[in-house]
N, C-alpha and C. Protein backbone atom coordinates (compact mmCIF):
# COMPACT_ATOMS: atom_id res chain seq x y z
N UNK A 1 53.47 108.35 90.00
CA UNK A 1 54.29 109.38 89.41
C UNK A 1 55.67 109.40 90.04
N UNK A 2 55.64 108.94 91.24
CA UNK A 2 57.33 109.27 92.16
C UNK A 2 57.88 108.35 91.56
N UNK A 3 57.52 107.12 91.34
CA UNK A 3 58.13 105.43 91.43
C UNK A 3 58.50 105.92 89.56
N UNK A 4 57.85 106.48 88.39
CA UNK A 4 58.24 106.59 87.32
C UNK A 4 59.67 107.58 87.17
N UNK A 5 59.02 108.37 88.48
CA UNK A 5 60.01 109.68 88.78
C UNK A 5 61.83 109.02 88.82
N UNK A 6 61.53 108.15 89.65
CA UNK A 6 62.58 107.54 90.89
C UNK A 6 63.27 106.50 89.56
N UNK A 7 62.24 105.55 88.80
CA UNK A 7 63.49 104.69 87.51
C UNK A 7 63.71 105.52 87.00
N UNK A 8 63.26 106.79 86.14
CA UNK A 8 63.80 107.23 85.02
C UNK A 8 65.31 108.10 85.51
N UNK A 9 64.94 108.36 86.89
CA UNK A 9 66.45 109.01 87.55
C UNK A 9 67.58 107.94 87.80
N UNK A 10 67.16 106.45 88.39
CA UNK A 10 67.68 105.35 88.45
C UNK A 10 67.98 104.91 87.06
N UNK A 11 67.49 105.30 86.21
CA UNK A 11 68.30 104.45 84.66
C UNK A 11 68.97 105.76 84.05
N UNK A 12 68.74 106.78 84.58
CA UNK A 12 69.72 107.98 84.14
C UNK A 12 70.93 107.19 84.80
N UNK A 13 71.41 107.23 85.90
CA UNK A 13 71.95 106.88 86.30
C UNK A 13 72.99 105.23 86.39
N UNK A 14 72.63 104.99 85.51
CA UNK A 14 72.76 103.34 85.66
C UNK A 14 73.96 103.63 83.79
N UNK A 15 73.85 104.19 82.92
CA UNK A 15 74.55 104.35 81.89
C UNK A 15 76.01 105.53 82.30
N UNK A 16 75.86 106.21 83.39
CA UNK A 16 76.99 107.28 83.63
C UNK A 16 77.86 106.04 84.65
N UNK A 17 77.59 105.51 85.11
CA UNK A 17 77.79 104.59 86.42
C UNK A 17 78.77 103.55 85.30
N UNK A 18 78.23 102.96 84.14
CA UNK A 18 79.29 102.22 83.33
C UNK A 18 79.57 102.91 82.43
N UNK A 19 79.57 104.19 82.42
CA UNK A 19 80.31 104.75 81.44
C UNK A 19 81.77 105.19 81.73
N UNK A 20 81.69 105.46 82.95
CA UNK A 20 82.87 105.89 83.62
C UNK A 20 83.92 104.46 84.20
N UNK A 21 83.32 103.41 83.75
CA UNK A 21 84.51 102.36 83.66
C UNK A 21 84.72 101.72 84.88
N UNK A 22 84.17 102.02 85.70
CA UNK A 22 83.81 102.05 87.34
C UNK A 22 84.19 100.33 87.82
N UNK A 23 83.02 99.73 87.13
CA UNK A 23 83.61 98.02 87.23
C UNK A 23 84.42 97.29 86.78
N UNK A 24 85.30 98.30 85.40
CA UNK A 24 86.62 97.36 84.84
C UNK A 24 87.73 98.10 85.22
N UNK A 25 87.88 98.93 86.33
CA UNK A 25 89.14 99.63 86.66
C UNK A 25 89.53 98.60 87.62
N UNK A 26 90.88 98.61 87.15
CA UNK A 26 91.71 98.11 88.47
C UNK A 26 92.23 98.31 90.00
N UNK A 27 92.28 97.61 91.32
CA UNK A 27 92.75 98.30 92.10
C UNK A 27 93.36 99.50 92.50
N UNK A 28 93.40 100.17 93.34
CA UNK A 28 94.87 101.22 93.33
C UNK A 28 96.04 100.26 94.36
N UNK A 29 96.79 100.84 93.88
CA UNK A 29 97.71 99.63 94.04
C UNK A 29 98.00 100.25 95.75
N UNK A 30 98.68 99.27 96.78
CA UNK A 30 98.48 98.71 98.05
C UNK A 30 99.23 100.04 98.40
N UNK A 31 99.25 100.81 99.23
CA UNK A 31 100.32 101.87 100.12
C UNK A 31 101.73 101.23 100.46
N UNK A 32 101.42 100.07 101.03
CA UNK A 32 102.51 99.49 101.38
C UNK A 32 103.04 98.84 100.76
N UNK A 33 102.80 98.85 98.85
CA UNK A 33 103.64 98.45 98.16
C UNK A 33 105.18 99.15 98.29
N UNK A 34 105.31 100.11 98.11
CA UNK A 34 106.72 100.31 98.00
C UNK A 34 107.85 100.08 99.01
N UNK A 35 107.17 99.81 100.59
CA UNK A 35 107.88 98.93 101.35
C UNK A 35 108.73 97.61 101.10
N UNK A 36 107.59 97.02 100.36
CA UNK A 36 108.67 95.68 100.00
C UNK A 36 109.69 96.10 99.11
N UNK A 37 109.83 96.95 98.37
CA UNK A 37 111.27 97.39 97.72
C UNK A 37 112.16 97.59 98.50
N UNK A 38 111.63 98.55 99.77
CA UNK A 38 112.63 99.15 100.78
C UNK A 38 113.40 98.43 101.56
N UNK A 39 112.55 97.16 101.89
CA UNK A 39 113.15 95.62 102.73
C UNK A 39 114.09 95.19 101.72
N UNK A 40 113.62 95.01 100.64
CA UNK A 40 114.84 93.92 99.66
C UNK A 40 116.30 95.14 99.50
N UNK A 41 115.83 96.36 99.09
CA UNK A 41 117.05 97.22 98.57
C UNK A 41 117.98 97.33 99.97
N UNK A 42 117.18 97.29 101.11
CA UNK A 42 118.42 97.14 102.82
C UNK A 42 118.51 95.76 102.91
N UNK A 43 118.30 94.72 102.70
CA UNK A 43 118.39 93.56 102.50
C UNK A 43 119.78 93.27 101.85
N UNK A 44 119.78 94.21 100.31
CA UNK A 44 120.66 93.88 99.43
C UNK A 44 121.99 94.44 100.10
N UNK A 45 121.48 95.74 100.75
CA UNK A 45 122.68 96.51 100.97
C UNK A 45 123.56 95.97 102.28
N UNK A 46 122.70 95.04 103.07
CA UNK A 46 123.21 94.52 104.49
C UNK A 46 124.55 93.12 103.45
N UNK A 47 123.49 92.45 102.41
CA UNK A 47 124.26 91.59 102.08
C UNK A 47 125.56 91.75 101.44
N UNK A 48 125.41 93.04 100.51
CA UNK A 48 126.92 93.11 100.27
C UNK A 48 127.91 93.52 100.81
N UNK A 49 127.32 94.14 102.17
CA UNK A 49 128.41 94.88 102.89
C UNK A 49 128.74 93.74 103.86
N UNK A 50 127.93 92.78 103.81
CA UNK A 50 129.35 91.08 104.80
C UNK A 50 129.89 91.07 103.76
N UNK A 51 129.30 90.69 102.68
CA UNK A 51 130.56 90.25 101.48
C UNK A 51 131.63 91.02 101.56
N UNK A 52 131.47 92.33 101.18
CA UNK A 52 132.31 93.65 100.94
C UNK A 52 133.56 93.34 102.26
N UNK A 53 132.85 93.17 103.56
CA UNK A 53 133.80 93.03 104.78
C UNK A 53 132.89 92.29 105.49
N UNK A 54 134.29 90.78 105.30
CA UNK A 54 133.54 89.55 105.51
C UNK A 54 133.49 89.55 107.49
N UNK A 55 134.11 90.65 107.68
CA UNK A 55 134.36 90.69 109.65
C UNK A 55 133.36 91.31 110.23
N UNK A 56 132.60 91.77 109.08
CA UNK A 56 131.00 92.28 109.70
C UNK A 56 130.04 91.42 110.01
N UNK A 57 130.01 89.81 108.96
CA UNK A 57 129.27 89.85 108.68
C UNK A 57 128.87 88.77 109.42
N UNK A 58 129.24 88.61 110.69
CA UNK A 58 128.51 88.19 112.01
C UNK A 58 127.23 89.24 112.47
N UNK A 59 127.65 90.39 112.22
CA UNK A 59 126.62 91.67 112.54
C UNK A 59 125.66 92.03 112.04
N UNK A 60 125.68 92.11 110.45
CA UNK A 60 125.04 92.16 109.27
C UNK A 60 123.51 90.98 108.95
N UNK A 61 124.35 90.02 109.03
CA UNK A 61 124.02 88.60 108.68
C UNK A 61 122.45 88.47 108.73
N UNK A 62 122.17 88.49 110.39
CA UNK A 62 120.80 88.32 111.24
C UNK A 62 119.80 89.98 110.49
N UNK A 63 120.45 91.05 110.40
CA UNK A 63 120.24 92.23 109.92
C UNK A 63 119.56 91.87 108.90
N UNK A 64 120.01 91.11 107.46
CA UNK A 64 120.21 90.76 106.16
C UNK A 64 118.72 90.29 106.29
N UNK A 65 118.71 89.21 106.85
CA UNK A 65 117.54 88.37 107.40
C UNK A 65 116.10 88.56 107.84
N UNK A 66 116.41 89.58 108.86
CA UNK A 66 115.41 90.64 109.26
C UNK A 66 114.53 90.96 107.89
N UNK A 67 115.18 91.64 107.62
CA UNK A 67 115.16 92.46 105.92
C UNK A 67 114.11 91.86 104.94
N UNK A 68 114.80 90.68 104.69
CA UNK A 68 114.37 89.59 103.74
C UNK A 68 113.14 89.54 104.22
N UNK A 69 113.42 88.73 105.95
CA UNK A 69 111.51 88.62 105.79
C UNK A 69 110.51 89.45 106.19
N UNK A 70 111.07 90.98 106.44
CA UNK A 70 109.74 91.61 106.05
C UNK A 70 109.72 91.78 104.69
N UNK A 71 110.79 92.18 103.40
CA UNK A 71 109.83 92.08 102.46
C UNK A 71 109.11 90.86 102.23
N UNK A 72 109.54 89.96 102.63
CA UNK A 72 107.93 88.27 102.46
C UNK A 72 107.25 88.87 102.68
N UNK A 73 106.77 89.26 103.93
CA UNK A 73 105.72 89.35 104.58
C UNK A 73 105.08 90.84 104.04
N UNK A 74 105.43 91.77 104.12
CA UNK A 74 104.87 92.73 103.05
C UNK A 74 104.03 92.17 101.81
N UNK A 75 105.12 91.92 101.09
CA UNK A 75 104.60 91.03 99.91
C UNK A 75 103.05 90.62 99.95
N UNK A 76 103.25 89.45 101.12
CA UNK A 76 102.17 88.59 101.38
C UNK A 76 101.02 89.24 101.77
N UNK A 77 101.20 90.34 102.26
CA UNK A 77 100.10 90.45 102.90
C UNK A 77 99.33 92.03 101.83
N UNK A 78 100.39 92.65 100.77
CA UNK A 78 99.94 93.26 99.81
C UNK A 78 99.92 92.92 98.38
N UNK A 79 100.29 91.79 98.33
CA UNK A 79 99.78 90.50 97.31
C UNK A 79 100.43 91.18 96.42
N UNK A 80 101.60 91.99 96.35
CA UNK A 80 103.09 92.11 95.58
C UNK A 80 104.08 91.48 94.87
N UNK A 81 103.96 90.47 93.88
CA UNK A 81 105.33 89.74 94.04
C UNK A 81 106.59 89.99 94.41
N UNK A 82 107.76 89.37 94.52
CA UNK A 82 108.60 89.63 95.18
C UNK A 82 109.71 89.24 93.38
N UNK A 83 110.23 90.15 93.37
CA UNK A 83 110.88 89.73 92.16
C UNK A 83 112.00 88.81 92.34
N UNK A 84 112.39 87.92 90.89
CA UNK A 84 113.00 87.07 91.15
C UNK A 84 115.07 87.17 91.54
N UNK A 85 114.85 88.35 90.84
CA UNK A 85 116.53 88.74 90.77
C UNK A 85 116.49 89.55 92.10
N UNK A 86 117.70 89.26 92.91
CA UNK A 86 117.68 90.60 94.24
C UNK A 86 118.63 91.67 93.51
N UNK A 87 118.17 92.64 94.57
CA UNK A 87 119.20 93.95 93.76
C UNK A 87 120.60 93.91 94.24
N UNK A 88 121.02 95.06 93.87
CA UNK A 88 122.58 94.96 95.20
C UNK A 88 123.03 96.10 95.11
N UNK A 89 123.82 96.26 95.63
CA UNK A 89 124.31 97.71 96.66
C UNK A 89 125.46 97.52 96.17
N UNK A 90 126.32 99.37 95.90
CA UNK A 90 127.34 99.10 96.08
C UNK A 90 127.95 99.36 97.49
N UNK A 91 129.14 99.00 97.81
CA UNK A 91 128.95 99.10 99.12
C UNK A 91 130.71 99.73 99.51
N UNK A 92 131.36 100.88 100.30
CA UNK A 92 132.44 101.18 100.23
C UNK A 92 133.57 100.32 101.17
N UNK A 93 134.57 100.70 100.28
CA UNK A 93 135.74 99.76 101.13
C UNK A 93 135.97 100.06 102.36
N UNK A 94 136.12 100.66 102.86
CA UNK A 94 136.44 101.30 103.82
C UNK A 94 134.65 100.66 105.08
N UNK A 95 135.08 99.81 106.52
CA UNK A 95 133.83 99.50 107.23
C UNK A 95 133.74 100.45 107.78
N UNK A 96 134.17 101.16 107.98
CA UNK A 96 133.50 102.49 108.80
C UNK A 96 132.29 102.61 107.78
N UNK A 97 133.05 103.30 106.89
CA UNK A 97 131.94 104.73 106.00
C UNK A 97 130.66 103.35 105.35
N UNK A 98 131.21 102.45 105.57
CA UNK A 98 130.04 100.91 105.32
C UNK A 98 129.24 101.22 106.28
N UNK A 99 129.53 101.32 107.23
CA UNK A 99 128.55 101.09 108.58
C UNK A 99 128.09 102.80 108.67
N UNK A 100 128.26 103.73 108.08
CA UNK A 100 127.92 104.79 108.34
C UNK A 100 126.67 104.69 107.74
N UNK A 101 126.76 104.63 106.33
CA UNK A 101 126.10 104.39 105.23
C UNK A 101 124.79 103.48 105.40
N UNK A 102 125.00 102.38 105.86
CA UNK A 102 123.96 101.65 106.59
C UNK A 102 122.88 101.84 107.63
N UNK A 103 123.33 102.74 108.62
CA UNK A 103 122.91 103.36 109.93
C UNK A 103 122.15 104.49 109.09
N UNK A 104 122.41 105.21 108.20
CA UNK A 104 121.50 106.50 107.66
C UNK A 104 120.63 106.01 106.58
N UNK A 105 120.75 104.23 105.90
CA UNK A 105 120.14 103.89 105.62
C UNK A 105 118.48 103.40 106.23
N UNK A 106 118.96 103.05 107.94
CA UNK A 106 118.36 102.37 108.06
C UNK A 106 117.34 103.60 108.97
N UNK A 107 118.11 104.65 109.64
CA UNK A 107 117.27 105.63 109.87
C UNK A 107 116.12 105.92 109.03
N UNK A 108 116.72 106.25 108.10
CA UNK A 108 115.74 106.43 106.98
C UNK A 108 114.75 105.85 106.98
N UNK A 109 114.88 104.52 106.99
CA UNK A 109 113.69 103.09 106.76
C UNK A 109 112.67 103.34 107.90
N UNK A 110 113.42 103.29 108.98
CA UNK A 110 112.56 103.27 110.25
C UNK A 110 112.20 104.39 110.24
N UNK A 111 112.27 105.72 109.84
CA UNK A 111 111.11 106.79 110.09
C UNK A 111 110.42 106.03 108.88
N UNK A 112 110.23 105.96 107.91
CA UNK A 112 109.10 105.61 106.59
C UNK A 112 108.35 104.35 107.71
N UNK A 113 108.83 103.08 108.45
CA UNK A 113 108.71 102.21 108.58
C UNK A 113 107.16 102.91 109.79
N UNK A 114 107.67 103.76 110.89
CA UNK A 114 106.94 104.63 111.64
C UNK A 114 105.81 105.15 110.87
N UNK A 115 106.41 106.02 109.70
CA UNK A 115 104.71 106.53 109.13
C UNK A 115 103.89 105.92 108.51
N UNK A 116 104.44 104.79 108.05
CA UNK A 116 103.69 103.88 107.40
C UNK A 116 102.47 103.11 108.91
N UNK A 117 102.87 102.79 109.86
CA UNK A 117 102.55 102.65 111.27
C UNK A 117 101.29 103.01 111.57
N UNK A 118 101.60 104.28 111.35
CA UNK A 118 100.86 105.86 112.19
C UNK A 118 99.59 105.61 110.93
N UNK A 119 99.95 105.46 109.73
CA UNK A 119 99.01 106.01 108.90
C UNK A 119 97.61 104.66 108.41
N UNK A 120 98.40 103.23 109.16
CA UNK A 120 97.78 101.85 108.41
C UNK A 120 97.08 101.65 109.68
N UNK A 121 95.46 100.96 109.08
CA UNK A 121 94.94 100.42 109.17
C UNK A 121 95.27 99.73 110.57
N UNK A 122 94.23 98.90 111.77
CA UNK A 122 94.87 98.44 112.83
C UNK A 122 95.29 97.05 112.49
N UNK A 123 94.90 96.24 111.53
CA UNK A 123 94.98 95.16 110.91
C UNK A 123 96.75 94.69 110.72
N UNK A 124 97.41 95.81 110.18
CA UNK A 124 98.20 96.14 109.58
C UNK A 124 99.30 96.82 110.75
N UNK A 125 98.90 97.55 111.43
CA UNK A 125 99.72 98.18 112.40
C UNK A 125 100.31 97.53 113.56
N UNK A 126 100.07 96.29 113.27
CA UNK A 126 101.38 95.65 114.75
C UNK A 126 102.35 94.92 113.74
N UNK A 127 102.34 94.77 112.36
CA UNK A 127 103.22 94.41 111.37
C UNK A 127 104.22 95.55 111.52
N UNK A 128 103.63 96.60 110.98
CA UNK A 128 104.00 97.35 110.68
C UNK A 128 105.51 98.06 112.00
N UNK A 129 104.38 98.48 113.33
CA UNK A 129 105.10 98.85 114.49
C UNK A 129 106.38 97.35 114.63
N UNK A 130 106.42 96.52 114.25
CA UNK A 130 107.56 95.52 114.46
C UNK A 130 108.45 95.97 113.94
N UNK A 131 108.28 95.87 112.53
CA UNK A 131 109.20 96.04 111.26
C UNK A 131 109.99 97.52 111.97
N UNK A 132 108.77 98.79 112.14
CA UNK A 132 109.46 100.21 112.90
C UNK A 132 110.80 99.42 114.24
N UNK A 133 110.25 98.71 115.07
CA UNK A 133 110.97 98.62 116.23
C UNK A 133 112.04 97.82 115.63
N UNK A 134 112.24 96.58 114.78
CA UNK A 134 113.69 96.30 114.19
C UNK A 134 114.30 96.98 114.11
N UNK A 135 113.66 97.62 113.09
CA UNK A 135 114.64 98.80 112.50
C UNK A 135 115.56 99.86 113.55
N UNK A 136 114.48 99.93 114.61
CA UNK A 136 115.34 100.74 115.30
C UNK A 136 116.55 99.90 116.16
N UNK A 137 116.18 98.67 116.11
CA UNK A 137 117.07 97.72 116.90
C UNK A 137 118.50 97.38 116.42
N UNK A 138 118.41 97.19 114.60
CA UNK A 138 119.28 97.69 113.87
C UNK A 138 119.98 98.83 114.12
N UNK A 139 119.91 99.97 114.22
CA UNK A 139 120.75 101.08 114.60
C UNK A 139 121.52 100.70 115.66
N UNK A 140 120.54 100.19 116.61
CA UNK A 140 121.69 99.77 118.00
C UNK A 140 122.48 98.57 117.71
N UNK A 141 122.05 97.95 116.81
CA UNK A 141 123.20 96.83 116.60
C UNK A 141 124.36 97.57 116.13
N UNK A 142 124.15 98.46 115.17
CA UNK A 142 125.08 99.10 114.15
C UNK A 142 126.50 100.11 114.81
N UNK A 143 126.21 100.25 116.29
CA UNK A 143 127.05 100.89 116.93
C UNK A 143 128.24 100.38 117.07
């Protein structure tokens, strides 16, 4: 009587289980997807501001770089593509308010870069804590 008990609850169960779509839903997409945007869009913005002021862009350059390959490596490791067109920045004439602009950019990054840190996986978290400590290394370049 239990074992008739136990399938007829087990095949109750077995039609709500694919009804709800359970095995053809897709991933949820990676947390640390939207990082790799954040690398390419400071990426873009490091690159136009050598262009913009080509006397930076001894400073910039290695910055630019940085950038680039964490979004790879993001990418890679949240199986993201990396799109084919880069974006770009506009970027102001004036290198001061360039370099201002950059520095509150990059603040920015590096706290997200931190919570992203705090919140991933240990797998994930010495990627992550790098990318944070560039970033902050960037600021001190940026002085």
């Amino acid at each position: 009587m239990l074992r008739v008990g136990a399938l007829l609850t087990l095949g109750g169960a077995v039609p709500s289980l694919t009804g709800c779509d359970l095995f053809n839903q897709e991933p949820p997409p990676d947390p640390l997807a939207p990082m790799v945007d954040e690398a390419l869009v400071l990426a873009a913005a490091y690159r136009d501001a050598a262009t913009t002021h080509p006397t930076l862009a001894g400073r910039l350059t290695p910055i630019t770089e940085a950038h680039a390959a964490h979004a790879a490596e993001l990418a890679r490791i949240t199986k993201v593509a990396l799109p084919s067109a880069t974006p770009t920045s506009s970027t102001p004439a004036n290198s001061d308010a360039t370099l201002t602009g950059l520095r509150e950019r990059e603040r920015a990054a590096g706290e997200s870069a931190t919570r992203a840190c705090l919140a991933a996986p240990a797998e994930r978290a010495a990627l992550l804590a790098s990318i944070a400590a560039a970033r902050a290394s960037h600021l001190e370049a940026l002085q």
